[in-house]
N, C-alpha and C. Protein backbone atom coordinates (compact mmCIF):
# COMPACT_ATOMS: atom_id res chain seq x y z
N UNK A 1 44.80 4.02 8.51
CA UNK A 1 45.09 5.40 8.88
C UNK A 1 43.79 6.20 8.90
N UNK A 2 43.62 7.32 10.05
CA UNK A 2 42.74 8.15 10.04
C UNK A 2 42.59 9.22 9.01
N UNK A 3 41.98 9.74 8.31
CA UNK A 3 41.81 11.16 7.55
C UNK A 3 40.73 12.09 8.06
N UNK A 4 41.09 13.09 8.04
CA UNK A 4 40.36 13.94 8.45
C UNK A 4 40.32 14.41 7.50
N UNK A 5 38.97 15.18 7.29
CA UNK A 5 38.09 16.08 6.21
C UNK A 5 37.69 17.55 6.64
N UNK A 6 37.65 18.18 5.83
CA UNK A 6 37.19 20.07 6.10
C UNK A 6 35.61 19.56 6.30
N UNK A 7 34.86 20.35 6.53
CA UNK A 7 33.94 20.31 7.17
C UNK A 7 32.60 20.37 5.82
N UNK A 8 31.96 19.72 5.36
CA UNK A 8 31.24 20.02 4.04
C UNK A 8 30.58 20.88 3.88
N UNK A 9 30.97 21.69 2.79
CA UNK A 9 30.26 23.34 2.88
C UNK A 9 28.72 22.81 2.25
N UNK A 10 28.55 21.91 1.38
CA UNK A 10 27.06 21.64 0.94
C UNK A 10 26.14 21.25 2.44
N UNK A 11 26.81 20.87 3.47
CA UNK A 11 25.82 20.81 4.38
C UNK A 11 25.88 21.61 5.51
N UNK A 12 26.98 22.38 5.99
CA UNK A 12 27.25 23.49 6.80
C UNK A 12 27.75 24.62 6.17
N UNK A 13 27.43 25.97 6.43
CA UNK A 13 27.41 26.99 5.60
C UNK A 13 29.20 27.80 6.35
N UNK A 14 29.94 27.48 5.35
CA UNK A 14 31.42 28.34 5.62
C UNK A 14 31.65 29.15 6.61
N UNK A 15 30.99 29.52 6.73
CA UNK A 15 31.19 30.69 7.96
C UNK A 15 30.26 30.34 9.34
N UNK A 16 29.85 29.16 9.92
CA UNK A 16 29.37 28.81 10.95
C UNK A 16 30.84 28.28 11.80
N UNK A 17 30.72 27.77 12.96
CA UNK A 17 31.68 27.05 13.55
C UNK A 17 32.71 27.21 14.48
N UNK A 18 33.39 26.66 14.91
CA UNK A 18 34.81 27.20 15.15
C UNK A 18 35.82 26.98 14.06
N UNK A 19 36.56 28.28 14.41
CA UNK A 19 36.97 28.49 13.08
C UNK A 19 38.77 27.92 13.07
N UNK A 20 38.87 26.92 12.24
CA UNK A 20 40.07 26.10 12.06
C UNK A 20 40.67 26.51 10.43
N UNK A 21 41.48 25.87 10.36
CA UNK A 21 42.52 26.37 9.04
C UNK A 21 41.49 24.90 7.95
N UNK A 22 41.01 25.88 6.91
CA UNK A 22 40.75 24.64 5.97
C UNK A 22 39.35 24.31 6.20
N UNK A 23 38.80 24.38 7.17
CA UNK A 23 37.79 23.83 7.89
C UNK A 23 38.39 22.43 8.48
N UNK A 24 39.26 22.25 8.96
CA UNK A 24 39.83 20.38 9.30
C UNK A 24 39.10 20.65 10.85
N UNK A 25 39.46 19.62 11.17
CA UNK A 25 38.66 19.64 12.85
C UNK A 25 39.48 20.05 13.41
N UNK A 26 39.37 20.31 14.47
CA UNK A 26 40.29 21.18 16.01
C UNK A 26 40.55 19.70 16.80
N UNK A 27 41.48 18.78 16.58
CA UNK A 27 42.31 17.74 17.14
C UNK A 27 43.88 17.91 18.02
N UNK A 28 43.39 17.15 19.32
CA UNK A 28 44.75 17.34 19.89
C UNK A 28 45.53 15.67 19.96
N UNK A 29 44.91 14.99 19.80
CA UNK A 29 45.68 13.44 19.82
C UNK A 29 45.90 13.42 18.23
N UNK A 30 47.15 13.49 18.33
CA UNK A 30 47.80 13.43 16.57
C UNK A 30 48.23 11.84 16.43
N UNK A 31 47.24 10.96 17.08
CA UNK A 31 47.37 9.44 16.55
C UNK A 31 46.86 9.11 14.92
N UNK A 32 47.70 8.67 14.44
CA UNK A 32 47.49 9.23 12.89
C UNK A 32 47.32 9.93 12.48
N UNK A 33 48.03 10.94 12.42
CA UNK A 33 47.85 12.31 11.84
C UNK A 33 49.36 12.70 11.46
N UNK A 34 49.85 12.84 10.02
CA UNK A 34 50.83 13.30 9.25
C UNK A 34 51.00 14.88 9.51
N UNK A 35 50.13 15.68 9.67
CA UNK A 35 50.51 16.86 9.62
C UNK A 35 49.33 17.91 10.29
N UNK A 36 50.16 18.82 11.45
CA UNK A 36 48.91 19.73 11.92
C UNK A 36 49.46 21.22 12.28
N UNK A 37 48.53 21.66 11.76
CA UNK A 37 48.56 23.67 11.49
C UNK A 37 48.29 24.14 13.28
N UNK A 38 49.21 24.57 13.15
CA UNK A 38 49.53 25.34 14.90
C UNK A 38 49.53 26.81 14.68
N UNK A 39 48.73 27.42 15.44
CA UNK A 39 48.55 28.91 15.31
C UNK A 39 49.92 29.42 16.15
N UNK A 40 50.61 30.42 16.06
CA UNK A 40 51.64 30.85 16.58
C UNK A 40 51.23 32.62 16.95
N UNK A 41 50.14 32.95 17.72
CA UNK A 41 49.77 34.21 17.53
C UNK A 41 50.83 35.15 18.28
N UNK A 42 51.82 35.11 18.07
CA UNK A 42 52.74 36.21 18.85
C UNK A 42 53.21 37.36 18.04
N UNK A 43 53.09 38.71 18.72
CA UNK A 43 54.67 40.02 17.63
C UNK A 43 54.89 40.65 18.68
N UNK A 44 55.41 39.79 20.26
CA UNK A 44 56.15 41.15 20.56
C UNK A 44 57.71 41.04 20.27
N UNK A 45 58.47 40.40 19.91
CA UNK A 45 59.78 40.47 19.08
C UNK A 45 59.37 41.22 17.43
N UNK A 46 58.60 42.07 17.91
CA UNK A 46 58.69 42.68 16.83
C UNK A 46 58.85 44.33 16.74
N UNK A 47 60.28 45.23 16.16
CA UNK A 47 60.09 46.46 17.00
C UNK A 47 59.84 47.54 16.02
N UNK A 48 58.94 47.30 15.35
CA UNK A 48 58.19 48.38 14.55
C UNK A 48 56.58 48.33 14.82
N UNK A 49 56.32 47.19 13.48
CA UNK A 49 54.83 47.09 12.90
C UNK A 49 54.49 45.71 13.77
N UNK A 50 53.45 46.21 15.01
CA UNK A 50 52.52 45.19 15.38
C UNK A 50 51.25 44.32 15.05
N UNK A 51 50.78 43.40 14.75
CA UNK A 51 49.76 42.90 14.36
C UNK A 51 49.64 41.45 13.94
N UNK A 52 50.94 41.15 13.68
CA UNK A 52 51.38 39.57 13.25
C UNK A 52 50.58 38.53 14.06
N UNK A 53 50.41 38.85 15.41
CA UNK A 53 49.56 38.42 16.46
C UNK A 53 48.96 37.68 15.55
N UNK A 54 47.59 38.70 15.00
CA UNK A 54 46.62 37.96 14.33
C UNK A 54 46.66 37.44 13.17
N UNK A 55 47.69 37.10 12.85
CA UNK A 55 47.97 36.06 11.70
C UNK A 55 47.23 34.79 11.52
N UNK A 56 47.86 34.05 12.35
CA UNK A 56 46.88 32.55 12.46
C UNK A 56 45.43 32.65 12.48
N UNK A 57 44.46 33.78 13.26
CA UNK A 57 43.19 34.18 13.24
C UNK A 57 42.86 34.54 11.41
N UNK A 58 43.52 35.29 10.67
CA UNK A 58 43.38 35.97 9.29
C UNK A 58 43.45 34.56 8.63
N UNK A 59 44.13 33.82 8.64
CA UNK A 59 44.44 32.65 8.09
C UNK A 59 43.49 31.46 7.95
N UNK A 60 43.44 31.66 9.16
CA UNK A 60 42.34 30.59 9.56
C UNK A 60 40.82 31.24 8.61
N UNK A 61 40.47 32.23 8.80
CA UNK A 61 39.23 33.04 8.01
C UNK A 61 39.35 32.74 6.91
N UNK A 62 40.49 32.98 5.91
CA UNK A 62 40.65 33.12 4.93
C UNK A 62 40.94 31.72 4.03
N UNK A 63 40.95 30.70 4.79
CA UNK A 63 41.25 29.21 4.59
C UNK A 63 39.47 28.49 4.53
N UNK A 64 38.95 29.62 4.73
CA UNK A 64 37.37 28.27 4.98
C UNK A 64 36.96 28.36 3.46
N UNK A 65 37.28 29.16 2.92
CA UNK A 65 36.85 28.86 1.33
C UNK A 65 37.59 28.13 0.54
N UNK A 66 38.83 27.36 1.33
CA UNK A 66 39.65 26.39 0.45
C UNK A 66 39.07 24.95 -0.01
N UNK A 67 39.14 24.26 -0.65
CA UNK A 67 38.11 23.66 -1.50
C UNK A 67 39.14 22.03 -1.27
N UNK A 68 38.48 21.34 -0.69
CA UNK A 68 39.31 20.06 -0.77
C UNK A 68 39.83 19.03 -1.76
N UNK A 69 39.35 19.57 -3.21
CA UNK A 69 40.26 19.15 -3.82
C UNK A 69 40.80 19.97 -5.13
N UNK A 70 41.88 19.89 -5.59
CA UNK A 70 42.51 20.92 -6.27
C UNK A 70 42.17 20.04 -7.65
N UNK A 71 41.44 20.95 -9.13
CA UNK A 71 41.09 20.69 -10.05
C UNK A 71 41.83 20.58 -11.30
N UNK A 72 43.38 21.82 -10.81
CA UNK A 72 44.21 21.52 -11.38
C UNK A 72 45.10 20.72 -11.92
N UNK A 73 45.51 20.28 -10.46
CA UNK A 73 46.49 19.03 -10.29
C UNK A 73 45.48 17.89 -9.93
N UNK A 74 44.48 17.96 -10.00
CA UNK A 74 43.25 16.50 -9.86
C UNK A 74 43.78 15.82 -8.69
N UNK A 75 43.72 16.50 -7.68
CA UNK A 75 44.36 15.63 -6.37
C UNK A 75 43.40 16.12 -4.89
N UNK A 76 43.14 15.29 -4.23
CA UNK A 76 42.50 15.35 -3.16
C UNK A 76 43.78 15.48 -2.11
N UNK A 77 44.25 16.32 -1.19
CA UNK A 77 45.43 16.74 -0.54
C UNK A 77 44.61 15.72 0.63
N UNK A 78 43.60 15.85 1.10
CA UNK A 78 43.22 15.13 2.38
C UNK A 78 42.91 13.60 2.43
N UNK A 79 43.03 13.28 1.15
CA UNK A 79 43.01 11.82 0.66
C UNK A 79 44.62 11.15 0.94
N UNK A 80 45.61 11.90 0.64
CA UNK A 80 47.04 11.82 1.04
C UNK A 80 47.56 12.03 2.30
N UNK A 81 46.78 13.11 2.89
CA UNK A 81 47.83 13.40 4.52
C UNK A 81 46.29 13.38 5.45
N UNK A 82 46.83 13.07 6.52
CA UNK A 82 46.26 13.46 7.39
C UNK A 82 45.87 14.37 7.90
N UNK A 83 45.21 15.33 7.86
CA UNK A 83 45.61 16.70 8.90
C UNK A 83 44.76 17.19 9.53
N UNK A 84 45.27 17.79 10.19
CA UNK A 84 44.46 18.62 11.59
C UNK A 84 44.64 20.11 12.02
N UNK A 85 43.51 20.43 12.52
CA UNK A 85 44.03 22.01 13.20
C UNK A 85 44.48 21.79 14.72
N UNK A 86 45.64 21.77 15.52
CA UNK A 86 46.13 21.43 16.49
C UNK A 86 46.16 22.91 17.50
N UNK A 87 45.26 24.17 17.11
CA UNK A 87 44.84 24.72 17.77
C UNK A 87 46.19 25.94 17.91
N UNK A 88 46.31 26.64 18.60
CA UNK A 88 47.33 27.45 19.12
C UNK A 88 48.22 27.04 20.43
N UNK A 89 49.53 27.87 20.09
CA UNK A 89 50.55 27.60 21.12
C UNK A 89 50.11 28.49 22.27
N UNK A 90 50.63 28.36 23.53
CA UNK A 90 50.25 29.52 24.37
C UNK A 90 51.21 30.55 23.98
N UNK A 91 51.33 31.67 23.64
CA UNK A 91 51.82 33.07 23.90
C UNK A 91 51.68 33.99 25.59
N UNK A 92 52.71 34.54 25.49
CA UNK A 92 52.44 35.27 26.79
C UNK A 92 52.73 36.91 25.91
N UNK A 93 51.96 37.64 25.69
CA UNK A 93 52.31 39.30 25.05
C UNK A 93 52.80 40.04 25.76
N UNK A 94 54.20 40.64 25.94
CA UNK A 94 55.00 41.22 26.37
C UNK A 94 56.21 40.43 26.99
N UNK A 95 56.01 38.74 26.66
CA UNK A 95 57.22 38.01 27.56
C UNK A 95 57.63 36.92 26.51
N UNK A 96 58.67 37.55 25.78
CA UNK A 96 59.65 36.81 24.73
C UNK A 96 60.08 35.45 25.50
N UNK A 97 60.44 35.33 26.08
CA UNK A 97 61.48 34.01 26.88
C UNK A 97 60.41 33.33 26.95
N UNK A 98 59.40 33.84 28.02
CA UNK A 98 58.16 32.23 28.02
C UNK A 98 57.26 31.98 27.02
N UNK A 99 57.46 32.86 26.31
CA UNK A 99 56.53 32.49 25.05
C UNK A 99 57.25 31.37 24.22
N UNK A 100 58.57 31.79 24.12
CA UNK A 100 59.31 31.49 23.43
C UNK A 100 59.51 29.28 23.97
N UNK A 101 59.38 29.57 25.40
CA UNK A 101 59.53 28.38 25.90
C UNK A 101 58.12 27.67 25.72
N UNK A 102 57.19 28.35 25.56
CA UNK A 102 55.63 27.68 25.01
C UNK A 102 55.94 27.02 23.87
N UNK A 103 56.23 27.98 23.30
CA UNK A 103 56.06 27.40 21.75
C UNK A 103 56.97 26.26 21.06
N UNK A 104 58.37 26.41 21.87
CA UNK A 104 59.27 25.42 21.23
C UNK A 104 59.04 23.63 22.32
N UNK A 105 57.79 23.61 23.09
CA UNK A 105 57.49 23.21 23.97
C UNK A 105 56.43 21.97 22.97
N UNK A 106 55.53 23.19 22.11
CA UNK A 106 54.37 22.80 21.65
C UNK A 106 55.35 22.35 19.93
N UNK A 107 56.09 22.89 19.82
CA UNK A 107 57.05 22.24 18.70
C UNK A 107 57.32 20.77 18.99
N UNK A 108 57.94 21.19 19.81
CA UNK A 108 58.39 19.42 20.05
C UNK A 108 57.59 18.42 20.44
N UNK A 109 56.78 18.45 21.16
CA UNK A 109 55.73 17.67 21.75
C UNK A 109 54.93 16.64 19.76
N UNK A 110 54.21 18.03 19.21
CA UNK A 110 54.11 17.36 17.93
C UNK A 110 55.42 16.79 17.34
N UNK A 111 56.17 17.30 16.88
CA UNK A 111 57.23 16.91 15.76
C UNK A 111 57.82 15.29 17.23
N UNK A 112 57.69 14.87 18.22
CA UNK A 112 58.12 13.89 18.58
C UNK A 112 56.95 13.14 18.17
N UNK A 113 56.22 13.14 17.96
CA UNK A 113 55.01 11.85 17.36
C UNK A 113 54.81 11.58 16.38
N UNK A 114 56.13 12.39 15.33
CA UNK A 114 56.03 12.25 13.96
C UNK A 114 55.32 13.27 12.95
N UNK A 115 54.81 13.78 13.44
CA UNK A 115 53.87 14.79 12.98
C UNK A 115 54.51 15.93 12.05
N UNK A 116 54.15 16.29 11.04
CA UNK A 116 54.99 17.54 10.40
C UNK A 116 53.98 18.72 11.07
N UNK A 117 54.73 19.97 11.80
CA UNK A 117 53.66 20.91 11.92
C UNK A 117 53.95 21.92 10.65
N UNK A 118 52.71 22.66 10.62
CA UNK A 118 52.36 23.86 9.42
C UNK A 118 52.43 25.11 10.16
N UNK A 119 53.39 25.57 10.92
CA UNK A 119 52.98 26.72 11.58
C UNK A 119 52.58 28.36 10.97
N UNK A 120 51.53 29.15 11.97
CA UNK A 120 51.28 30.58 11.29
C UNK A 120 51.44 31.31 12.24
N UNK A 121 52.50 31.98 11.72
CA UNK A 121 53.10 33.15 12.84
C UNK A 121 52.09 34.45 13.04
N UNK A 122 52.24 35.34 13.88
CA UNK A 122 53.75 35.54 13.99
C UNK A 122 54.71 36.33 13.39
N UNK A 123 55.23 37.31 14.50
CA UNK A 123 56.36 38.02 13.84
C UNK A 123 57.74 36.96 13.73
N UNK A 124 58.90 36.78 12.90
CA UNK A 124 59.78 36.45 12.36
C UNK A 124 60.40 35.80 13.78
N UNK A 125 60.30 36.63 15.28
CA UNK A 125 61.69 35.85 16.25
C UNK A 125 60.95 34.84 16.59
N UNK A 126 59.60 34.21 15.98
CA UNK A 126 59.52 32.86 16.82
C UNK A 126 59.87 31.55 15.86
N UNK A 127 60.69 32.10 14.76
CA UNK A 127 61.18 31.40 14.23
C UNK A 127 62.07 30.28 14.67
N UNK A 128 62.90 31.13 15.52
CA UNK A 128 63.99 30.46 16.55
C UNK A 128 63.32 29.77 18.08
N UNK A 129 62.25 29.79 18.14
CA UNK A 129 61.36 29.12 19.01
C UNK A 129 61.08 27.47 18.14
N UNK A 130 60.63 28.10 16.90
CA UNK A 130 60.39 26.99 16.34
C UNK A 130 61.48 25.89 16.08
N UNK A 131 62.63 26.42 15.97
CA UNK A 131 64.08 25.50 15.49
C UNK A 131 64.28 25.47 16.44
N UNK A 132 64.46 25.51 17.99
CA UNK A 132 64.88 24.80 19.28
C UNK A 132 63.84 23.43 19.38
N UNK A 133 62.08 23.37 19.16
CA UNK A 133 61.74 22.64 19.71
C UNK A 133 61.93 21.70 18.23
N UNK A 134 61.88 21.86 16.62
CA UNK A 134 62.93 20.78 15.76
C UNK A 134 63.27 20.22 16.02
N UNK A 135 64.44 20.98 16.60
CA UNK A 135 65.71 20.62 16.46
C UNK A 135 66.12 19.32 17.96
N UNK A 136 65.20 20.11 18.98
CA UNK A 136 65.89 18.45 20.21
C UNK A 136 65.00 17.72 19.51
N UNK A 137 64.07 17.05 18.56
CA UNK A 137 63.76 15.75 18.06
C UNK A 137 64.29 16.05 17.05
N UNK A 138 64.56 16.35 15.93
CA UNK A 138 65.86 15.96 14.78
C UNK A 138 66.78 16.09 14.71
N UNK A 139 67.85 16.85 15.71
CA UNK A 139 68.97 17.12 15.62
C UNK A 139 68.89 18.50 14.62
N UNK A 140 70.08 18.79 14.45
CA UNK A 140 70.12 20.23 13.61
C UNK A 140 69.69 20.30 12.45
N UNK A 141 69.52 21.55 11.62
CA UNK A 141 68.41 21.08 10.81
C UNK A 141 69.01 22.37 9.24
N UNK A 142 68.52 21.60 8.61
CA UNK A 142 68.99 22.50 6.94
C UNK A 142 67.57 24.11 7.07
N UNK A 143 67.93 24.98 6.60
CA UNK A 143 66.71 25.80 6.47
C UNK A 143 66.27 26.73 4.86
N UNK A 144 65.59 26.57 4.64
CA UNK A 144 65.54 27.11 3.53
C UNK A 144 64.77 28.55 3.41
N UNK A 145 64.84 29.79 3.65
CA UNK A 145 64.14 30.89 4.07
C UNK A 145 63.90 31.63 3.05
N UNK A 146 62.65 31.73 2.79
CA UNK A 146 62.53 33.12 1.82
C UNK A 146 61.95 33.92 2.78
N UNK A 147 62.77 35.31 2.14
CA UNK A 147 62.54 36.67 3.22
C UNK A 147 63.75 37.76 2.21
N UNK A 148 63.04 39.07 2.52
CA UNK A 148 63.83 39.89 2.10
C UNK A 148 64.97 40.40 2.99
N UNK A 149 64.91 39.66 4.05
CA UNK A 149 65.72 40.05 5.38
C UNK A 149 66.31 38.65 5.91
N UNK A 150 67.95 38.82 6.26
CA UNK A 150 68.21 37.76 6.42
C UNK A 150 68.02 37.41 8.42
N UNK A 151 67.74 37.98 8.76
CA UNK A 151 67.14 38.03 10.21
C UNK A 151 68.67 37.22 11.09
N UNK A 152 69.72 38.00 11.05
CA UNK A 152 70.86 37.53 11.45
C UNK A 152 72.07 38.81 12.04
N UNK A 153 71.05 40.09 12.75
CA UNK A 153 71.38 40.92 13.57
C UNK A 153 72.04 40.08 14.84
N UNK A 154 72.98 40.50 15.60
CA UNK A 154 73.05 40.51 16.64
C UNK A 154 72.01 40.95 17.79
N UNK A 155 71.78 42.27 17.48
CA UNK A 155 71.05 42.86 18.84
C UNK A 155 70.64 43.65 18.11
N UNK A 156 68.92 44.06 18.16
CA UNK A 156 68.59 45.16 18.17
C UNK A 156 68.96 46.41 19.11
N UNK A 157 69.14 47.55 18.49
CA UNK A 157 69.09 48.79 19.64
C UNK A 157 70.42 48.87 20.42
N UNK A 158 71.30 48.30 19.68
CA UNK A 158 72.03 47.46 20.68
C UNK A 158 72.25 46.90 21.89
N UNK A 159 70.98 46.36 22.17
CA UNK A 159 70.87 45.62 23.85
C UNK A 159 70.12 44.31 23.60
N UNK A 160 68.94 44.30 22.68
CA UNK A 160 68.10 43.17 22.47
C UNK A 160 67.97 42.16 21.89
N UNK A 161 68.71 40.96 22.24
CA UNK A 161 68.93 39.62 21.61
C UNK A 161 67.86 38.96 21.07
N UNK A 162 66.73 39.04 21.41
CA UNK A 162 65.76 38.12 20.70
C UNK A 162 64.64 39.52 20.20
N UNK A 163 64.59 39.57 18.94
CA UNK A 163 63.46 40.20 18.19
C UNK A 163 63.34 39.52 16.58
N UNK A 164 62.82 40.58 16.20
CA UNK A 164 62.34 39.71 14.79
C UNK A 164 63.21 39.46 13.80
N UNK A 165 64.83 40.29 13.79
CA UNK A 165 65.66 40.40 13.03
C UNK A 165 66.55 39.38 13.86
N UNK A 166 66.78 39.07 14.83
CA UNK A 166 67.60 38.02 15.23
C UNK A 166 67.63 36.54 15.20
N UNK A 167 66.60 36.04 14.54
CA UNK A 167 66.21 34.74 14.93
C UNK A 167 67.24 33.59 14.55
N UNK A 168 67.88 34.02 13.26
CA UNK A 168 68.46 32.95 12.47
C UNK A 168 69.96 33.49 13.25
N UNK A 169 70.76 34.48 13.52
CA UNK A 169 72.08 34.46 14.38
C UNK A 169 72.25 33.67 15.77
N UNK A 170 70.62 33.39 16.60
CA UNK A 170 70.85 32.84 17.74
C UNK A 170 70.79 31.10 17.70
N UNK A 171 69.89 31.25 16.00
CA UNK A 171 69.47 29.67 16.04
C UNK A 171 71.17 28.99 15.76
N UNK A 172 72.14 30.19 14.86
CA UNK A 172 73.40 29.57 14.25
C UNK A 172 74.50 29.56 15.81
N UNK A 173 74.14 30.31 16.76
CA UNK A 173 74.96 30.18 17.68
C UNK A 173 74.40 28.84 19.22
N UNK A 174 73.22 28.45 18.52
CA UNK A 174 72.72 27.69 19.55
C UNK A 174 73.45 26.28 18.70
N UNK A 175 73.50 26.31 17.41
CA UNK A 175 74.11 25.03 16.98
C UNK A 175 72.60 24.15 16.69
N UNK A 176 71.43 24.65 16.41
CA UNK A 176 70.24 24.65 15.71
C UNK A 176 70.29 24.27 14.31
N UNK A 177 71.29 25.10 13.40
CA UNK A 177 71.39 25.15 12.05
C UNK A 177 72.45 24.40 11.10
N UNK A 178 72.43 23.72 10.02
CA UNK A 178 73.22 23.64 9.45
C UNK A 178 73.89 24.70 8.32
N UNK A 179 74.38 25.29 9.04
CA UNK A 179 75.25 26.74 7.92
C UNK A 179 75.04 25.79 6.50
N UNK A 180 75.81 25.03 6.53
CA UNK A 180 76.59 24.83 5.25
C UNK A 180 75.10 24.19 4.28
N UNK A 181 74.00 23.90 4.78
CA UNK A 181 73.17 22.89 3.95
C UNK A 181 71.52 23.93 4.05
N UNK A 182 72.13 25.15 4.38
CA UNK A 182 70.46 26.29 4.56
C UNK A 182 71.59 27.38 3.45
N UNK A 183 69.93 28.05 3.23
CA UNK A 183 69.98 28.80 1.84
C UNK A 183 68.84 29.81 2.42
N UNK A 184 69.38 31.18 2.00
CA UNK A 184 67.99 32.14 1.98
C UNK A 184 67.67 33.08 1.10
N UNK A 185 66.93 33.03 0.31
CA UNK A 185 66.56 33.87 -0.77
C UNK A 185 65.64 34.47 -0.58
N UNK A 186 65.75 35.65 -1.86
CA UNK A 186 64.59 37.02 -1.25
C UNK A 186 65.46 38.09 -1.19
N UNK A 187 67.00 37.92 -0.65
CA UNK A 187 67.46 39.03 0.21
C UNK A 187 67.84 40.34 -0.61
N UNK A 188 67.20 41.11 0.02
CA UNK A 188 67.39 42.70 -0.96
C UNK A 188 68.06 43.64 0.06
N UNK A 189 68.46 44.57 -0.09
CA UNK A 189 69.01 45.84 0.50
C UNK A 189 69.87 45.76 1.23
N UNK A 190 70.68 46.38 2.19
CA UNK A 190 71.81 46.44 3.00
C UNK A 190 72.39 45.30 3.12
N UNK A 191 73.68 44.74 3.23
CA UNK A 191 74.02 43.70 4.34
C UNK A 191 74.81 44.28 5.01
């Protein structure tokens, strides 16, 4: 099996490069490769607070000082999995449906080669992007959500089926989910 390694800060200085999650390399053939971090930069299903966009970008920054092996638990994580930065999905900003068809596109494509992806959103509706492209290679799927919101509106505004509060009502009416074997905790205020 292949392993891939973060990039060695004793001989390249953290902040040079292109900038990947971890420092792992920027790989698109996931031939041996257990697991790869997919940027998901989208928020327009989102109808307040914009910016989620740059999530995967913040992430990615904030990941180059992660240290490849944890001192705590005395374990080298990259000695165990494979992994990779598999780059970003395409987004289209202002077009929910084809974004939406990018991404559950770039879901499936990995998760059919075996691959676990790590995705970084992202406002909350590309959640349900993500459980369409799952779900046609595993079949339906258990979910386990922490969130203070159970994101299981019908319609925003009352007209708008896909935003950030809807994701988990369309994934349960697409037949995506297993009701009975998903759990979501977190949940505070109204139902």
């Amino acid at each position: 099996m292949t392993h891939y390694y973060p990039a060695d800060s004793s001989k390249t200085p953290r902040f040079t490069g292109v900038r990947t999650f971890a420092r792992l390399p920027h790989v698109q053939d996931l031939t041996d490769v257990d697991l790869a971090v997919i940027g998901l930069p989208f928020d327009t299903g989102v109808t307040y607070r914009v910016g989620a966009r740059f999530g995967p970008e913040a992430v990615r920054s904030a990941s180059a000082m992660l240290r490849a092996y944890n001192p705590e638990l005395k374990v080298k994580p990259f000695d165990i999995l494979s992994c990779v930065d598999y780059g970003d999905a395409t987004v289209y900003p202002g077009f929910i449906l084809e974004s939406y068809e990018s991404i559950t596109a770039t879901l499936q494509q990995v998760a059919s080669q075996g691959v676990i992806p790590l995705d970084i959103g992202g406002d909350h509706s590309i959640a349900l992007a993500e459980l369409r492209g799952l779900a046609a290679v595993h079949g339906p799927l258990a979910l386990v959500q922490f969130d203070s919101h159970g994101d299981l509106w019908d319609r925003y505004y009352e007209r708008f089926e896909y935003t950030h509060g809807t994701p988990f009502r369309r994934a349960l009416e697409e037949g995506l989910l297993v009701a009975e074997h998903s759990v979501q905790l977190g949940m505070r205020g109204g139902v």
